[in-house]
C-alpha atoms as a PDB file:
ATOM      1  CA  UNK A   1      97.997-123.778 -54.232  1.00  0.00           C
ATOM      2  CA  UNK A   2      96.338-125.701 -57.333  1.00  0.00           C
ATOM      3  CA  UNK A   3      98.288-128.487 -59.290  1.00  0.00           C
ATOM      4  CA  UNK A   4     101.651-126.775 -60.887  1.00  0.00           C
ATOM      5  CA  UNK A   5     103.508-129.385 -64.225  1.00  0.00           C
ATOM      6  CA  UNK A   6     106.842-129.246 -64.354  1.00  0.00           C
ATOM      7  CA  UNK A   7     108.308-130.523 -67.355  1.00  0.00           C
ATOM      8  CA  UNK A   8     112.208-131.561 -67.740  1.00  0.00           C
ATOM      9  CA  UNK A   9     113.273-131.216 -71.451  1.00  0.00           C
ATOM     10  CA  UNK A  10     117.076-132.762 -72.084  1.00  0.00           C
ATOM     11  CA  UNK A  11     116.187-133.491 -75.675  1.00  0.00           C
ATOM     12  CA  UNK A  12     116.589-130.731 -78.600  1.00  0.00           C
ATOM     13  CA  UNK A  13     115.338-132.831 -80.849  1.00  0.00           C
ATOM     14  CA  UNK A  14     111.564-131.934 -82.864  1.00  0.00           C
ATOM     15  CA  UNK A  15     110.054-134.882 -81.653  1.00  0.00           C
ATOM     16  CA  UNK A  16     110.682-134.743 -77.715  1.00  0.00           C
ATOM     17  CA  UNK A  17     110.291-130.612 -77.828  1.00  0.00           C
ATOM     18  CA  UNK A  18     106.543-130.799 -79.373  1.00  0.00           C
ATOM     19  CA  UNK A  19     105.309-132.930 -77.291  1.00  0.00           C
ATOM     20  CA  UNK A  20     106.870-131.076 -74.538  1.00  0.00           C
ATOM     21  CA  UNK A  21     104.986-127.902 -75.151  1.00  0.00           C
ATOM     22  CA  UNK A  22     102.038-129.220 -76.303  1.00  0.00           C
ATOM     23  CA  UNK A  23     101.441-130.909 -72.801  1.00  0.00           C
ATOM     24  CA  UNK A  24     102.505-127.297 -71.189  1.00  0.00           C
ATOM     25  CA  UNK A  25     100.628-125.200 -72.980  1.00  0.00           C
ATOM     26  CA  UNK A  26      97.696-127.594 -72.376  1.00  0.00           C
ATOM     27  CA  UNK A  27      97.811-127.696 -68.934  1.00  0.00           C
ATOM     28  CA  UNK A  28      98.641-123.874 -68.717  1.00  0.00           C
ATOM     29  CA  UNK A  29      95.288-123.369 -70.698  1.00  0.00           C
ATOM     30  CA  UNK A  30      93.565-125.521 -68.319  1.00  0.00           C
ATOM     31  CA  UNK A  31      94.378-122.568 -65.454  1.00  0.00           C
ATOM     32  CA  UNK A  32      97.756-125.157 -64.072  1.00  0.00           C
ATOM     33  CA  UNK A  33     100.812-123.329 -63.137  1.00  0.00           C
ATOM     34  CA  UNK A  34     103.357-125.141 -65.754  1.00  0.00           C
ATOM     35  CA  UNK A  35     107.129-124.541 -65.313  1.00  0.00           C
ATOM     36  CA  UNK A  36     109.871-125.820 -68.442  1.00  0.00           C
ATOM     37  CA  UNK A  37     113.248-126.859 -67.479  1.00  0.00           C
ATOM     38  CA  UNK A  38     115.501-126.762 -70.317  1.00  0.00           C
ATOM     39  CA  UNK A  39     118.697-128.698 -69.373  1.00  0.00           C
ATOM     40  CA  UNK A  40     121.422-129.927 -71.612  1.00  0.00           C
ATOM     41  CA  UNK A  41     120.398-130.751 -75.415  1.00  0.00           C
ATOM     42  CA  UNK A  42     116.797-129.649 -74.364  1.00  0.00           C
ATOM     43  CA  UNK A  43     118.629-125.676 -73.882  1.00  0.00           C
ATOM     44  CA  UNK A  44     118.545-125.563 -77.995  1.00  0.00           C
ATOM     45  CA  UNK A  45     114.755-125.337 -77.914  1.00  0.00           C
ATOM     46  CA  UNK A  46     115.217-121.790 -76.296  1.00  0.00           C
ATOM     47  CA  UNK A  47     118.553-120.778 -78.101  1.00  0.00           C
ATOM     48  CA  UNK A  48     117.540-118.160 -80.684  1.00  0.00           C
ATOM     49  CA  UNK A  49     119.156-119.776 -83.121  1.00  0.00           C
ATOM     50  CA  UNK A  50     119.225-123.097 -82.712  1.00  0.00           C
ATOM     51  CA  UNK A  51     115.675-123.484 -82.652  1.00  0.00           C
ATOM     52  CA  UNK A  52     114.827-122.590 -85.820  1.00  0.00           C
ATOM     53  CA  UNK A  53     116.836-125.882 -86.731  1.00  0.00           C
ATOM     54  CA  UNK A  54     115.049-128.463 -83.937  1.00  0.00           C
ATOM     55  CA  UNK A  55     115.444-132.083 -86.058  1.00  0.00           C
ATOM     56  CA  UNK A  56     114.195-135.279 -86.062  1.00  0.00           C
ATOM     57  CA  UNK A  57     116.119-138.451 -85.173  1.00  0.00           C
ATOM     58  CA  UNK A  58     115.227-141.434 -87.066  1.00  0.00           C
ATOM     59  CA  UNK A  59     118.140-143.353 -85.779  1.00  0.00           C
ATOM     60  CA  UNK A  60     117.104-145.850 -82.805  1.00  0.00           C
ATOM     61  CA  UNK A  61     113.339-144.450 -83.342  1.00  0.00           C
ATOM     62  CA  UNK A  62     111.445-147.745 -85.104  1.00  0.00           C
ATOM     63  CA  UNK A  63     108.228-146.267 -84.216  1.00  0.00           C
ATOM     64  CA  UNK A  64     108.562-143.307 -86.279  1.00  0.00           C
ATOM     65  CA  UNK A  65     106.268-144.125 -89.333  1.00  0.00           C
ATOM     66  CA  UNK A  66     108.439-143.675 -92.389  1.00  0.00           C
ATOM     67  CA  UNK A  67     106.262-143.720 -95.954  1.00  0.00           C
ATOM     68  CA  UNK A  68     107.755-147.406 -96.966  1.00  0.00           C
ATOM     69  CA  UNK A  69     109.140-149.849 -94.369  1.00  0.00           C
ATOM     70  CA  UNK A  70     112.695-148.380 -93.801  1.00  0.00           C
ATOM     71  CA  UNK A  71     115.023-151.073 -92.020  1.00  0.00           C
ATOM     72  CA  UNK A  72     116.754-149.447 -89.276  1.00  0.00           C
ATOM     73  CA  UNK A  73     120.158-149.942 -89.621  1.00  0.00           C
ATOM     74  CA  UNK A  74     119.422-147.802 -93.100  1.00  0.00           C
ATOM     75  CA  UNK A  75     118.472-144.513 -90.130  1.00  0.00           C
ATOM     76  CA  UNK A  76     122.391-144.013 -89.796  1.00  0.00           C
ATOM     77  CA  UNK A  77     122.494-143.190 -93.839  1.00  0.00           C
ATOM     78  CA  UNK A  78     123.669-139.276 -94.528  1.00  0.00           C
ATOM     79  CA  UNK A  79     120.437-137.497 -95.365  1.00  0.00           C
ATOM     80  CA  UNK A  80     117.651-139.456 -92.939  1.00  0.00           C
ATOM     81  CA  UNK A  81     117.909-137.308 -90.450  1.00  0.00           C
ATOM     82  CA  UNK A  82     117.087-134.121 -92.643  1.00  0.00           C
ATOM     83  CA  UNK A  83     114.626-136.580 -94.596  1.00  0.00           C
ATOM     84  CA  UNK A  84     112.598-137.160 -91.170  1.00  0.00           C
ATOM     85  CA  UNK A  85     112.417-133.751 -90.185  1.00  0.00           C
ATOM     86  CA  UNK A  86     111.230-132.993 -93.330  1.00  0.00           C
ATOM     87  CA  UNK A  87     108.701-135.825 -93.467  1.00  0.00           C
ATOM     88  CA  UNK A  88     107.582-134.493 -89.814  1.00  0.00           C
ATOM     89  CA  UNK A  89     107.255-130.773 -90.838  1.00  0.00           C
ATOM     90  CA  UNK A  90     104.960-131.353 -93.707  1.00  0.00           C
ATOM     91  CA  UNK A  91     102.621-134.125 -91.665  1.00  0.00           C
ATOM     92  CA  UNK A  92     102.716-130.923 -89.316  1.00  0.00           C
ATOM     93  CA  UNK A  93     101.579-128.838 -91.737  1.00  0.00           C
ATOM     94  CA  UNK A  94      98.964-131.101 -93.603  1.00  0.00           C
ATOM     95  CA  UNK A  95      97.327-131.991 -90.100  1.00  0.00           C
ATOM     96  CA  UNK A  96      97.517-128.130 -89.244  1.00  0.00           C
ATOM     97  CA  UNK A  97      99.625-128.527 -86.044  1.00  0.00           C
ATOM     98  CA  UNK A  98     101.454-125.234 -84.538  1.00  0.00           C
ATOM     99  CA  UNK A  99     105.163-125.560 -85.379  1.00  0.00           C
ATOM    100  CA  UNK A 100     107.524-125.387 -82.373  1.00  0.00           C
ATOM    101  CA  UNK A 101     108.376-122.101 -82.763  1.00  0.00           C
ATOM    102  CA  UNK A 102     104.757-121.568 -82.998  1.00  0.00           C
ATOM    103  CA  UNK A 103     104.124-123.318 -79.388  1.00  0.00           C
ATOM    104  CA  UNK A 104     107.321-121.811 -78.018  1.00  0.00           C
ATOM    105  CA  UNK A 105     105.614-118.401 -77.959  1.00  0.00           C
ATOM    106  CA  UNK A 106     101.866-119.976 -77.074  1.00  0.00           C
ATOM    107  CA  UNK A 107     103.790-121.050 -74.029  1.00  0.00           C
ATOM    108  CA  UNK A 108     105.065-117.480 -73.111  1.00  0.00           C
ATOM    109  CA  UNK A 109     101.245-115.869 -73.849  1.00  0.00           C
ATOM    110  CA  UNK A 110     100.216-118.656 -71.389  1.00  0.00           C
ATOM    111  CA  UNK A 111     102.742-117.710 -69.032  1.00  0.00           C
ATOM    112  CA  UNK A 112     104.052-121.020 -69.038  1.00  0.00           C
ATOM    113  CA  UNK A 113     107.812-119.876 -67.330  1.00  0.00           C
ATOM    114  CA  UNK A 114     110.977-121.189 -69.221  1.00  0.00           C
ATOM    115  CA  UNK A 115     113.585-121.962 -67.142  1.00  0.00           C
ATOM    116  CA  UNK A 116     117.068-122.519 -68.729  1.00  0.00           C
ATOM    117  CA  UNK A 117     119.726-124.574 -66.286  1.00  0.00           C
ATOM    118  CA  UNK A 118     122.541-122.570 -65.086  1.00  0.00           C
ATOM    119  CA  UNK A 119     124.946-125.663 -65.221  1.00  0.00           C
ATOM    120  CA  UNK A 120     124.029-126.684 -69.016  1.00  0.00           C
ATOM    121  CA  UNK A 121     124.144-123.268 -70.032  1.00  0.00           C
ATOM    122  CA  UNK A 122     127.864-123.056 -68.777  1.00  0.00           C
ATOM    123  CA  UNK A 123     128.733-126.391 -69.661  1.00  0.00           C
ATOM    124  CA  UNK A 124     128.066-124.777 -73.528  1.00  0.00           C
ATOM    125  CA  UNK A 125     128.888-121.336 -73.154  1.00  0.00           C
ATOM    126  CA  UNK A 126     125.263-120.260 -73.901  1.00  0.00           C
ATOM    127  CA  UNK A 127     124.860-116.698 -72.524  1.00  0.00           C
ATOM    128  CA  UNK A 128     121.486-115.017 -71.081  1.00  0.00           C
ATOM    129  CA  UNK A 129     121.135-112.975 -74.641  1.00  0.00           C
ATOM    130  CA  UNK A 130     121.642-116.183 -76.524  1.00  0.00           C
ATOM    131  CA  UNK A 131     118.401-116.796 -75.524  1.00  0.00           C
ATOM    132  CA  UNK A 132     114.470-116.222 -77.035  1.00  0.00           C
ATOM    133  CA  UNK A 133     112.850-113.564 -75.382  1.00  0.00           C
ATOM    134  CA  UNK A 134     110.773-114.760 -72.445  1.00  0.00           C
ATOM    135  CA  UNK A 135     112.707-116.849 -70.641  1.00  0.00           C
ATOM    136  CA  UNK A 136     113.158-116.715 -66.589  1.00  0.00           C
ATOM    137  CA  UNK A 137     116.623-116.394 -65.319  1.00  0.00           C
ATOM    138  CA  UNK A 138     119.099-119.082 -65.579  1.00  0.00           C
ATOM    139  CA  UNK A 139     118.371-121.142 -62.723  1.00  0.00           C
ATOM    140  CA  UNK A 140     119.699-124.190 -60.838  1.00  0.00           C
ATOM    141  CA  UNK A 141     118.089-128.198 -60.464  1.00  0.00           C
ATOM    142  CA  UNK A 142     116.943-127.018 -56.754  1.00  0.00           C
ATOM    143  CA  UNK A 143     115.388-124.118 -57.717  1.00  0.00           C
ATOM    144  CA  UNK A 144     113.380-125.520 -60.438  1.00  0.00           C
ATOM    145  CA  UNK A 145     112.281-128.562 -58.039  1.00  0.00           C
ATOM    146  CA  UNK A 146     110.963-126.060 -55.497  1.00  0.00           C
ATOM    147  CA  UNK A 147     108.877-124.446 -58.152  1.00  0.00           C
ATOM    148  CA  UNK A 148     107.171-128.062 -58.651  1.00  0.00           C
ATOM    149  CA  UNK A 149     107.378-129.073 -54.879  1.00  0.00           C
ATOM    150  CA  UNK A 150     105.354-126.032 -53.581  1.00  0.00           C
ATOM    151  CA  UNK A 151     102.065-127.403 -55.607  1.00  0.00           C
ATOM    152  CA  UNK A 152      99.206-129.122 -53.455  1.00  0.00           C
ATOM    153  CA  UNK A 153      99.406-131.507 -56.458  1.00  0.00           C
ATOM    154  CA  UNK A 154     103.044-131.107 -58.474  1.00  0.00           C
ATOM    155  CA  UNK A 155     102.740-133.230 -61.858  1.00  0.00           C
ATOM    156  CA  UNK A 156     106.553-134.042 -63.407  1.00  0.00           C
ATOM    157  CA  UNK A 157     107.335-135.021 -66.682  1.00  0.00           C
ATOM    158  CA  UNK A 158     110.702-135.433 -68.622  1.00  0.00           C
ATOM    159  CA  UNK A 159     111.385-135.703 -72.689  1.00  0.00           C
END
């Protein structure tokens, strides 16, 4: 058995999902077994509807370039977060990169296999049909760590 990724995603925010998929759906188009484990915040990502809605978090995130110097106790203001993910979306678009919805189903052509946790999805009341088509079954930590753990050469990664 070759080298299998195994990504943990807690966040559902834009910024920790695209990177996220971008490194799956890298290493799934380099021929690796990749494996997604969606577990609390990170479930939105796959949640029909709450995906279409991913944002950006300027608050705590001084890295994040802004168009003029934006101190960051000014982040918390009503309207930055919305500003940032609107900021994000169009350097997405200008630079032509995929949007996540975009990746989400790159992953699934690659066969990249979604895993939503079974404890986070109770712990919100998401349901199996609340879901994008293409995910695996609702699974557990263990189960997801075996998937990684039966590689020759398991890579993990968490956002």
């Amino acid at each position: 058995m070759g080298t299998r990724v195994g990504i943990i995603l807690l966040s559902g925010t834009l910024d920790k999902a695209m990177p996220a998929f971008m490194l799956g759906t890298t290493a799934a188009a380099m021929g690796m077994e990749v494996g997604i484990f969606f577990s609390f915040y990170g479930l939105t990502v796959i949640h029909k509807e709450k995906l279409k809605n991913l944002k950006v978090s300027p608050i705590g995130n001084p890295a994040m370039p802004m168009p003029v110097p934006v101190p960051q106790i000014l982040t918390v203001m009503p309207g930055m977060m919305d500003f940032a993910t609107n900021m994000m979306k169009k350097m997405m678009k200008q630079h032509k990169i995929p949007s996540i919805e975009e990746l989400v189903q790159q992953a699934i052509d690659l066969d990249v296999k979604l895993y939503p946790c079974q404890t986070a999805m109770q712990l919100f009341g998401f349901k199996k049909e609340d879901l994008i088509e293409g995910v695996e079954e609702p699974v557990g930590a263990a189960t997801f760590l075996n998937f990684v753990n039966k590689a020759d050469k398991p890579i993990v990664l968490n956002f």
